[in-house]
PDB file of N, CA and C in Angstrom:
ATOM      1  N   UNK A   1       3.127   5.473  17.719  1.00  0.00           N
ATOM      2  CA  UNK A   1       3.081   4.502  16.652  1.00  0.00           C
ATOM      3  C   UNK A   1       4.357   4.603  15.821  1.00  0.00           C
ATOM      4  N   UNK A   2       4.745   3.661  15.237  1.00  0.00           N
ATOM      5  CA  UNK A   2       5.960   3.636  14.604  1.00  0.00           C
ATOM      6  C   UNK A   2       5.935   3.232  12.820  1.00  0.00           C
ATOM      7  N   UNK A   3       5.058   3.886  12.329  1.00  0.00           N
ATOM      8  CA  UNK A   3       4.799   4.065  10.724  1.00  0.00           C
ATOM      9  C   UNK A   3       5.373   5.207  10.180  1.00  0.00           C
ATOM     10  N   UNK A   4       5.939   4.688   8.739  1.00  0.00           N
ATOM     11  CA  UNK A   4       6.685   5.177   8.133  1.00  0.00           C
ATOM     12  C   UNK A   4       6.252   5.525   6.879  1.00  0.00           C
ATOM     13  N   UNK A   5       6.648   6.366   6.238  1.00  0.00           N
ATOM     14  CA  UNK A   5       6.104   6.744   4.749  1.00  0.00           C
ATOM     15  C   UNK A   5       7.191   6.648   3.593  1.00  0.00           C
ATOM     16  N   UNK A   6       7.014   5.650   2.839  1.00  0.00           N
ATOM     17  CA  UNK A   6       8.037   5.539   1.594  1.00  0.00           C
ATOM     18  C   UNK A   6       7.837   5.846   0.343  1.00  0.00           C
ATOM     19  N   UNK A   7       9.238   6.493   0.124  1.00  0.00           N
ATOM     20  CA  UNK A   7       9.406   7.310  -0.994  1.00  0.00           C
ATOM     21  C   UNK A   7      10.116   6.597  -2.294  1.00  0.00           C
ATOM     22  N   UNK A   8      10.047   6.832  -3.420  1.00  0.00           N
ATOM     23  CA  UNK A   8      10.416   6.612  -4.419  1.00  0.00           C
ATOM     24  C   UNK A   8      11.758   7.706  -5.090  1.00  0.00           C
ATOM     25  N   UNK A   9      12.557   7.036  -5.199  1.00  0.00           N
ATOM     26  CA  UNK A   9      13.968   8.093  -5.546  1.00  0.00           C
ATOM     27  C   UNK A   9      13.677   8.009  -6.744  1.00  0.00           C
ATOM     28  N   UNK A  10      13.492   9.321  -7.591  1.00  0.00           N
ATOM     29  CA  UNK A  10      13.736   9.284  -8.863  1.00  0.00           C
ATOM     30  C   UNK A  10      14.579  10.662  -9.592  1.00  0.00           C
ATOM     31  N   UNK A  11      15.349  10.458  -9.838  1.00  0.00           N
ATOM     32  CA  UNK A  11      16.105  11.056 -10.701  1.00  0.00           C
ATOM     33  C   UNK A  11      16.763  12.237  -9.432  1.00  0.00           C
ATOM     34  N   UNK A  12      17.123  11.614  -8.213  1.00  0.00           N
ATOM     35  CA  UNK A  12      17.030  12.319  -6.864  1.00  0.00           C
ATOM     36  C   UNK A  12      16.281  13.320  -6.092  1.00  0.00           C
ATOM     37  N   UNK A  13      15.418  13.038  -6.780  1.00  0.00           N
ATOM     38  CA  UNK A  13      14.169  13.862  -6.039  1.00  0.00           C
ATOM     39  C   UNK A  13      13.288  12.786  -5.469  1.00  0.00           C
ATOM     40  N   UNK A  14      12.692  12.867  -4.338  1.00  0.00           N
ATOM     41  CA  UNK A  14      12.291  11.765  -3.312  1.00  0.00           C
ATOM     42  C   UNK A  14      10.898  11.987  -3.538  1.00  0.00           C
ATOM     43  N   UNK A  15       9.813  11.439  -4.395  1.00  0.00           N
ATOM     44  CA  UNK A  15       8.627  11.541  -4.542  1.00  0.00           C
ATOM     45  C   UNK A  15       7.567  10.408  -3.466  1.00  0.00           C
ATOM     46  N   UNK A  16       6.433  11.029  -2.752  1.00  0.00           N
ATOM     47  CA  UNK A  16       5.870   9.944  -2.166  1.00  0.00           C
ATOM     48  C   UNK A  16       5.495   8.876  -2.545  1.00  0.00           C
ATOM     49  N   UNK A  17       5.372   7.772  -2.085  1.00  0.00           N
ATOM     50  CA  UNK A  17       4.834   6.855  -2.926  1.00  0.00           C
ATOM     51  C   UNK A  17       3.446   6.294  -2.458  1.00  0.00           C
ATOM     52  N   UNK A  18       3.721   5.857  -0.403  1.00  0.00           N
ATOM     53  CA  UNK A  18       2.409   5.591   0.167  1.00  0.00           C
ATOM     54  C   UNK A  18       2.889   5.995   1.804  1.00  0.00           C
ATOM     55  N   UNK A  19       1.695   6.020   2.480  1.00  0.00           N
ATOM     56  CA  UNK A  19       2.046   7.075   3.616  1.00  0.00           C
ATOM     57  C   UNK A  19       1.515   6.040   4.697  1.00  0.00           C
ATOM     58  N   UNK A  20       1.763   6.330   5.845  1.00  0.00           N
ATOM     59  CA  UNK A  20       1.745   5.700   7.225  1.00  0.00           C
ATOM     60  C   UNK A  20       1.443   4.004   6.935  1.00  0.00           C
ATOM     61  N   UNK A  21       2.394   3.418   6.438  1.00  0.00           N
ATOM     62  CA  UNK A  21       3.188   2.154   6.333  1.00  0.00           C
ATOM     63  C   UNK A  21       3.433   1.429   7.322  1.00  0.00           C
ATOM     64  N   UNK A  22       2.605   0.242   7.979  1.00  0.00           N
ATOM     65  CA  UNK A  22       3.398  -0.437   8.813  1.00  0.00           C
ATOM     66  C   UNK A  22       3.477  -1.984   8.692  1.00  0.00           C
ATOM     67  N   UNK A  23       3.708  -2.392   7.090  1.00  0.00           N
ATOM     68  CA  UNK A  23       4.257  -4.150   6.846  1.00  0.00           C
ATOM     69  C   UNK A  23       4.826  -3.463   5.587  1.00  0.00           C
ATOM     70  N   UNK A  24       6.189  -4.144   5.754  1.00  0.00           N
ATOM     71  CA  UNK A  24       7.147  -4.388   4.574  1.00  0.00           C
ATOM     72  C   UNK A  24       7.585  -5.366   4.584  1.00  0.00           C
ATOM     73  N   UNK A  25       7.352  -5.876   3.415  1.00  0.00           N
ATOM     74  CA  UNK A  25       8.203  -7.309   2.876  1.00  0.00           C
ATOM     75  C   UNK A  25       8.601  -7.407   1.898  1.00  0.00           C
ATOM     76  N   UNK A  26       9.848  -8.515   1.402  1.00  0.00           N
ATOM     77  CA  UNK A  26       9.572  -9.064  -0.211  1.00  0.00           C
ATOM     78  C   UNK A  26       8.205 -10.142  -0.537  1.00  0.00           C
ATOM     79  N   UNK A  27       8.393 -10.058  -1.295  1.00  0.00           N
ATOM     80  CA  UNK A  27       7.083 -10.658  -2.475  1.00  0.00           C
ATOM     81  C   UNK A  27       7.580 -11.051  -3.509  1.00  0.00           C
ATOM     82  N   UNK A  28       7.668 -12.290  -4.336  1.00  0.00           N
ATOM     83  CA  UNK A  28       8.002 -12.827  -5.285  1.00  0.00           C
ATOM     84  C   UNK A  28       8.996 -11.853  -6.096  1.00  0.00           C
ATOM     85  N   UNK A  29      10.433 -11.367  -5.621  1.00  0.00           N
ATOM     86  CA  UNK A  29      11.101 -10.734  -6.274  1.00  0.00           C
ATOM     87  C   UNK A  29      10.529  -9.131  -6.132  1.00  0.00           C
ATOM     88  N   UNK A  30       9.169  -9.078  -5.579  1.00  0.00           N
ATOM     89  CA  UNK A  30       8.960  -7.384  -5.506  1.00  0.00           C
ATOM     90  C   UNK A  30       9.239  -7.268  -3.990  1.00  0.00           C
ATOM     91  N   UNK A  31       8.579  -5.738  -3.250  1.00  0.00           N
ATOM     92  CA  UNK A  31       8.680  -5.021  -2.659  1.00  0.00           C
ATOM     93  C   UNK A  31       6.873  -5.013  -1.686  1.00  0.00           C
ATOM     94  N   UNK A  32       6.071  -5.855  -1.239  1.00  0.00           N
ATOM     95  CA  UNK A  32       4.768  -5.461  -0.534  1.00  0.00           C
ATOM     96  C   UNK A  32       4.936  -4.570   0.678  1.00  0.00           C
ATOM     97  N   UNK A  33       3.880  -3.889   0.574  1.00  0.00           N
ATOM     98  CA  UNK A  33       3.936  -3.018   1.472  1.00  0.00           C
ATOM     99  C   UNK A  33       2.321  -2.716   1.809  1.00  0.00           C
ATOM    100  N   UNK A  34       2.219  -2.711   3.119  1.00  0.00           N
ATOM    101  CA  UNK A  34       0.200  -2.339   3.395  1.00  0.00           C
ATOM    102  C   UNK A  34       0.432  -0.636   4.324  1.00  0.00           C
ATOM    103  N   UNK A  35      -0.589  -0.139   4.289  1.00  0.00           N
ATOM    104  CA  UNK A  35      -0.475   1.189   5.316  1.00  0.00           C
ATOM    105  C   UNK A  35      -1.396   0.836   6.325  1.00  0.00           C
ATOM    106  N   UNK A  36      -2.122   1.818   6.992  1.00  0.00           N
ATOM    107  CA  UNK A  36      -2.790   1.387   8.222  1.00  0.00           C
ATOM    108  C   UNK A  36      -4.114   1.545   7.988  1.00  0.00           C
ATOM    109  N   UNK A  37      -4.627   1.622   6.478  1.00  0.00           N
ATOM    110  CA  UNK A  37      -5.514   1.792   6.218  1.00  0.00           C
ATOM    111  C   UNK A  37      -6.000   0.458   4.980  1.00  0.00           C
ATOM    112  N   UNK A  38      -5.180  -0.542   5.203  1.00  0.00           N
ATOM    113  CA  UNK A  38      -5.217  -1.529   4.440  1.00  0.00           C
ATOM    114  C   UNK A  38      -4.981  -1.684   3.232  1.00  0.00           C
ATOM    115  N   UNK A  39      -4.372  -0.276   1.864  1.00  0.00           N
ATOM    116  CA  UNK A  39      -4.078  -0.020   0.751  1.00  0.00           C
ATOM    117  C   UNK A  39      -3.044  -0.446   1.196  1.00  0.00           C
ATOM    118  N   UNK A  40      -2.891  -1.770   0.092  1.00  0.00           N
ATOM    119  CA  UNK A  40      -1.351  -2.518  -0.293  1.00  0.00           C
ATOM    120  C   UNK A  40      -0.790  -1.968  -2.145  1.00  0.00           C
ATOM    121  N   UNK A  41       0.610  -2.279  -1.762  1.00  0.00           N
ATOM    122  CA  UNK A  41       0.948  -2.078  -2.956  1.00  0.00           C
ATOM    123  C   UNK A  41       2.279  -2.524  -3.071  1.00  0.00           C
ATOM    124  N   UNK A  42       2.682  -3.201  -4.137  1.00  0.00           N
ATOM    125  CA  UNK A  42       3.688  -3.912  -4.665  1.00  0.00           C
ATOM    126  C   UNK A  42       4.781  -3.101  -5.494  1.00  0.00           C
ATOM    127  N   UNK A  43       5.953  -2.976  -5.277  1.00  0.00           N
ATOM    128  CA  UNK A  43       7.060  -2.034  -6.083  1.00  0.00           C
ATOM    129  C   UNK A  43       8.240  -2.928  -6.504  1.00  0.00           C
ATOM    130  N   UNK A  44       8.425  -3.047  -7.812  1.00  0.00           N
ATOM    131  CA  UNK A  44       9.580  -3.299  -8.513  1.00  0.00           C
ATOM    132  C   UNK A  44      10.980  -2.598  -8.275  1.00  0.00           C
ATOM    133  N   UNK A  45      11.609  -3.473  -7.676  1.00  0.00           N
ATOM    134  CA  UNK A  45      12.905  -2.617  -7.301  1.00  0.00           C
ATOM    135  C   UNK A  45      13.313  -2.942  -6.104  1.00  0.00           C
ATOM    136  N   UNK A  46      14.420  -1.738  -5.501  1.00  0.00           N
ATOM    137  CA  UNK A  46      14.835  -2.268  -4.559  1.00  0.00           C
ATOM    138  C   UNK A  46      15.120  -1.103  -3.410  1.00  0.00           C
ATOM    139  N   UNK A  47      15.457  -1.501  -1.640  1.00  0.00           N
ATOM    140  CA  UNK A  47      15.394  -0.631  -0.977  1.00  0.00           C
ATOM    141  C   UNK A  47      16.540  -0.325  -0.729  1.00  0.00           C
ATOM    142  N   UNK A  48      16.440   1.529  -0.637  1.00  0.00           N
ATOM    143  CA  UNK A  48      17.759   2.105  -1.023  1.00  0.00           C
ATOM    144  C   UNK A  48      18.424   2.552   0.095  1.00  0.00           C
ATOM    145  N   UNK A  49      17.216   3.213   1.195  1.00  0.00           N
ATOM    146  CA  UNK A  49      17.782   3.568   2.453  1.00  0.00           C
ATOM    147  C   UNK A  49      16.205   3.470   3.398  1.00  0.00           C
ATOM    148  N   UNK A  50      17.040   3.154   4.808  1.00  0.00           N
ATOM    149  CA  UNK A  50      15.677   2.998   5.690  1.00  0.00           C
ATOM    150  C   UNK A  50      16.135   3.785   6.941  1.00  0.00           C
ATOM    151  N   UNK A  51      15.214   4.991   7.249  1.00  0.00           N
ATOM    152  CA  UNK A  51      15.761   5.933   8.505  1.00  0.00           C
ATOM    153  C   UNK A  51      14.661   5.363   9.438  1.00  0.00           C
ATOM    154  N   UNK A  52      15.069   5.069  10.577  1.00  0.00           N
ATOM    155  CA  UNK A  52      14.406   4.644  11.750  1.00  0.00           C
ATOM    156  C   UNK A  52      14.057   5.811  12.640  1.00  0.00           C
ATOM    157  N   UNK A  53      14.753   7.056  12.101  1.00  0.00           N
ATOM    158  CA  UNK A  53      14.681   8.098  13.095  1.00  0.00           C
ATOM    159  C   UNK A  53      13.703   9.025  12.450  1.00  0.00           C
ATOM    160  N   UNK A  54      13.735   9.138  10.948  1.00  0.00           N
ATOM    161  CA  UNK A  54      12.738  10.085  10.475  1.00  0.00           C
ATOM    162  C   UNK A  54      11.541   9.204   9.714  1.00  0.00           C
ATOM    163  N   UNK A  55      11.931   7.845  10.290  1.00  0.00           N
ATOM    164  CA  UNK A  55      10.467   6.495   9.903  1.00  0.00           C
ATOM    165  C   UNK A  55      10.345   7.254   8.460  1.00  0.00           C
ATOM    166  N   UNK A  56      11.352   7.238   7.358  1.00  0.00           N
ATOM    167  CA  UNK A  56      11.120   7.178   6.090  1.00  0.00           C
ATOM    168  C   UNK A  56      11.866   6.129   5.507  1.00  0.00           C
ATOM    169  N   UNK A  57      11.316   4.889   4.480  1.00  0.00           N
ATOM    170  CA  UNK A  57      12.015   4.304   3.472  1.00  0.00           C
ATOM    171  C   UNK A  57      12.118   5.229   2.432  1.00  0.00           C
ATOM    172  N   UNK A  58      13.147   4.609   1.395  1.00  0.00           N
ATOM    173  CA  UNK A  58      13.726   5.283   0.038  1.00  0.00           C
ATOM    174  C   UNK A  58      13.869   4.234  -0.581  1.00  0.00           C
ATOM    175  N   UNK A  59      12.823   4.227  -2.006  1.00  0.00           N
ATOM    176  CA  UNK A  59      12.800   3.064  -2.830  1.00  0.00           C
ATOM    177  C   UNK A  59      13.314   3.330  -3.939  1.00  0.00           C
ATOM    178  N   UNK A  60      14.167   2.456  -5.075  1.00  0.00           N
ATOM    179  CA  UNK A  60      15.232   3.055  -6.266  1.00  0.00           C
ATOM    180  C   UNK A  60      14.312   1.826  -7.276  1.00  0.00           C
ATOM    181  N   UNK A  61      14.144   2.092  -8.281  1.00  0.00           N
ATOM    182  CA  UNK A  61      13.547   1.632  -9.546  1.00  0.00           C
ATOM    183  C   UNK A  61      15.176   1.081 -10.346  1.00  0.00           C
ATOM    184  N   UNK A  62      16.315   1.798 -10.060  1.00  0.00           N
ATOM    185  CA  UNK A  62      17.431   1.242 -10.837  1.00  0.00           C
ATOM    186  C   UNK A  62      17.749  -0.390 -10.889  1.00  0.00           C
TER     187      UNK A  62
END
């Protein structure tokens, strides 16, 4: 399976945010995101880095 878990950069420390992730989109200026367990959630901001190899996003609030 190819789910990913994204993190929240804050103050450079990479805190989780939601875990085995597989829809990302924009959303009216935000960030949607569902896991595989159907918990969606919406983030203000923007995406900072996306590893395909360690299937982690990095989300920045700046």
């Amino acid at each position: 399976m190819c789910e990913t878990n994204v993190y929240i950069d804050h103050e450079g420390k990479e805190e989780l945010y939601l875990e085995n992730v597989s829809v990302v989109k924009p959303a009216k200026g935000k960030i949607f995101m569902k896991n595989l367990f159907g918990e969606e959630k919406f983030f203000d901001g923007s995406i900072k880095e996306i590893s395909l190899v360690t299937h982690k996003i990095i989300l920045s609030d700046d």
